[in-house]
Protein backbone atom coordinates (compact mmCIF):
# COMPACT_ATOMS: atom_id res chain seq x y z
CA UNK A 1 14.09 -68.18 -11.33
CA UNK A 2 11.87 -65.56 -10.61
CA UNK A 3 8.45 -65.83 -9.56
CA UNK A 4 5.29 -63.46 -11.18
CA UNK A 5 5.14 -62.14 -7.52
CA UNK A 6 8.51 -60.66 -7.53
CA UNK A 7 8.45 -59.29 -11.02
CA UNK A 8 4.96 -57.67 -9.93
CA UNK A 9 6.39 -56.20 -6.83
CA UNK A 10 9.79 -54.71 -8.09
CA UNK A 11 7.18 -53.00 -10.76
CA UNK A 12 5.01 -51.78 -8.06
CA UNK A 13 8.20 -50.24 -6.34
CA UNK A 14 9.57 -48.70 -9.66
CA UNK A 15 5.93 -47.22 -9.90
CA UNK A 16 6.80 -45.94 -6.27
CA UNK A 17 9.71 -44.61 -6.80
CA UNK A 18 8.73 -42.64 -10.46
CA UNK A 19 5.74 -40.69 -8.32
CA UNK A 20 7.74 -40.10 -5.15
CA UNK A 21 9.98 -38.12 -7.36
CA UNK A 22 7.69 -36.72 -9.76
CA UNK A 23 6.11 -35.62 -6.98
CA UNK A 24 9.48 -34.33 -5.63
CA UNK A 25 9.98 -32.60 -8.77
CA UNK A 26 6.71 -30.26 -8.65
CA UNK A 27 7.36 -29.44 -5.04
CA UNK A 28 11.03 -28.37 -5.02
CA UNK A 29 9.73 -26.21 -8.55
CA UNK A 30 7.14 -24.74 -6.64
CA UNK A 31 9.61 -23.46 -3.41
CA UNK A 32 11.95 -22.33 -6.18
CA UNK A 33 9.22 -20.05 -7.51
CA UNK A 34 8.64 -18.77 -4.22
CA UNK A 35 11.96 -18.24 -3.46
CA UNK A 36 12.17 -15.78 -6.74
CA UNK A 37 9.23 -13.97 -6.03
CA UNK A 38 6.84 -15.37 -8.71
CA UNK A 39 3.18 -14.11 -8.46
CA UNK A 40 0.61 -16.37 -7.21
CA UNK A 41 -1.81 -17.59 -9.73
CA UNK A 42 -4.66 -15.14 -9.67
CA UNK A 43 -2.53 -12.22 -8.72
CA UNK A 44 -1.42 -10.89 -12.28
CA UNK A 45 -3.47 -7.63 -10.90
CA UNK A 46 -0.84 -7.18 -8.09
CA UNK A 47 1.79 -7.65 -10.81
CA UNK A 48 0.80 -4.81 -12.91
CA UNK A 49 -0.82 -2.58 -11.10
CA UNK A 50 1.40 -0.51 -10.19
CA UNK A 51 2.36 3.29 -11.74
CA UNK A 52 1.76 4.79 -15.25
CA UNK A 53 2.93 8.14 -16.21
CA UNK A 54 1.28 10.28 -19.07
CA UNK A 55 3.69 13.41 -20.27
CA UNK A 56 2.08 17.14 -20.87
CA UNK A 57 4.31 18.21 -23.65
CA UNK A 58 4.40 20.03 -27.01
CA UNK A 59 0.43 20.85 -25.79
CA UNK A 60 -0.51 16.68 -26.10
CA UNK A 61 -1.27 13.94 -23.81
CA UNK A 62 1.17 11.46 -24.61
CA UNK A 63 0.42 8.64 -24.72
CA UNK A 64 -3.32 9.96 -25.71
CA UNK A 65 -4.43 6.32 -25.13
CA UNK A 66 -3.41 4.73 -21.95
CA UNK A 67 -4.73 1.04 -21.15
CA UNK A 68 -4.56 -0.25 -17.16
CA UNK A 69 -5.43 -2.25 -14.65
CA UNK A 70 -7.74 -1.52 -12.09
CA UNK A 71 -5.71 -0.15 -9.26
CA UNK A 72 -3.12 1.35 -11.52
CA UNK A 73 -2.33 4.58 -10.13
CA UNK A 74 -1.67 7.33 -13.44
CA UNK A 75 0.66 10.35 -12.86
CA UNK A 76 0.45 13.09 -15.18
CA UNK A 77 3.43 15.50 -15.53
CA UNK A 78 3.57 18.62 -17.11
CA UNK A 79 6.64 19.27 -19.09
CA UNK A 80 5.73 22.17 -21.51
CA UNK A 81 6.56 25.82 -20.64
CA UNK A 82 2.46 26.69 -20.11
CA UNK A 83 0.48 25.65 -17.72
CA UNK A 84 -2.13 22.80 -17.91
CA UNK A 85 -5.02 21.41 -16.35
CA UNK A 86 -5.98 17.72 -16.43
CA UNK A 87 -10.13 17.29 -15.73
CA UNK A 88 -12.20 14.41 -16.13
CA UNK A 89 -15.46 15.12 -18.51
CA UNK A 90 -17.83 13.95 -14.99
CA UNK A 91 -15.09 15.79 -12.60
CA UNK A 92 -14.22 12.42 -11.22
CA UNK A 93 -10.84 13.73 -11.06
CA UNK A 94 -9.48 17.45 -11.47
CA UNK A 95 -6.23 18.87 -11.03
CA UNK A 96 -5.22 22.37 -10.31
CA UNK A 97 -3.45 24.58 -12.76
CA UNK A 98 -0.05 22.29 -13.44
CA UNK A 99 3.23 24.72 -13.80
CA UNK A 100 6.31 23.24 -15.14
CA UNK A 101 7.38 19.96 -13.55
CA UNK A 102 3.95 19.42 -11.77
CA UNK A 103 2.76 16.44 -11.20
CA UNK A 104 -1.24 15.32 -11.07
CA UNK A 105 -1.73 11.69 -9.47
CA UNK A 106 -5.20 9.95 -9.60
CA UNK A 107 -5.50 5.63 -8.85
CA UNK A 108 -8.35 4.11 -10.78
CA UNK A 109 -10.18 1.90 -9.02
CA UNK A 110 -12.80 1.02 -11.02
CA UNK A 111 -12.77 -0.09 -14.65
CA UNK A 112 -14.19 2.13 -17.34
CA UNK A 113 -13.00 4.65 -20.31
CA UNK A 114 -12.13 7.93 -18.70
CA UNK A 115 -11.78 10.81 -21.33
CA UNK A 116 -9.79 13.71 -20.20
CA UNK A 117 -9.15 16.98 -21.08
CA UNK A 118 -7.21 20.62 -20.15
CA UNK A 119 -9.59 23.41 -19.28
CA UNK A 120 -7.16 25.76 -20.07
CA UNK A 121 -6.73 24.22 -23.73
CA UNK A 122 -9.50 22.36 -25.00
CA UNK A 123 -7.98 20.89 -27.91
CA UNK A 124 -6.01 18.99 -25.44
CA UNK A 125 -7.53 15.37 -24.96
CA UNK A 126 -6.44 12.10 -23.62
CA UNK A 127 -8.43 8.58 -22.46
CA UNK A 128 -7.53 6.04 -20.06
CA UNK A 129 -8.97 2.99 -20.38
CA UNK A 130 -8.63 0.70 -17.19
CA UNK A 131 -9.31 -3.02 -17.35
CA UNK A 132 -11.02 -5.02 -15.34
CA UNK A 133 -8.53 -7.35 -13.15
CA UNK A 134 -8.46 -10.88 -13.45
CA UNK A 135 -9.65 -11.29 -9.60
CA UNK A 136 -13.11 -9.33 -10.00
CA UNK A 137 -13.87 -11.31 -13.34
């Protein structure tokens, strides 16, 4: 026969077992995400900040909206036969007269709504709007 203390200790060691390998489980997931690169929680910034390009064509910003992340580094490339300029309304960033195939780089590190414009022709008008990252929340 068996005795209450034996059926109460094989449970015990079934309860064991179930949270050594549950606890196996999370650990060999979490070396597998490691292994394949995965951002670390809090890092999404690092994950997408990274490049964004804005095309000078046809006399337009496009995209004439741009949303980032703080630390997103924004390249602006002319691709129309006239020259442009790209200038911040406060002159927190200015470029020099872009020919064709220029390029204009400025990183954002603050967030913030940063209008845009070419001295050259006013009409032309663009925003970036960069986001605050998830770390300085």
């Amino acid at each position: 026969m068996f005795s209450t203390q034996s059926v109460h200790a094989q449970s015990n060691d079934v309860q064991y077992f179930l949270t050594v390998r549950r606890s196996a489980l999370i650990a060999a997931a979490f070396v597998a995400l490691l292994v394949m690169g995965a951002p670390w929680p809090g890092d999404s910034y690092r994950a997408h900040a990274a490049e964004a390009m804005i095309e000078i064509s046809n006399f337009s910003f496009a995209p004439a909206l741009l949303t980032v992340p703080v630390g997103t580094t924004v390249t602006w490339i002319n691709k129309d036969d006239e020259p442009h300029t790209v200038v911040q309304g406060d002159k927190l960033f200015k470029s020099h007269a872009l020919d064709t195939g220029d390029k204009f780089s400025f990183t954002f590190s603050t967030p913030g709504t940063f209008k845009y414009f070419c001295t050259i022709h006013a009409h032309m008008v663009g925003t970036v709007v960069v986001a605050a990252s998830q770390q300085s929340q």
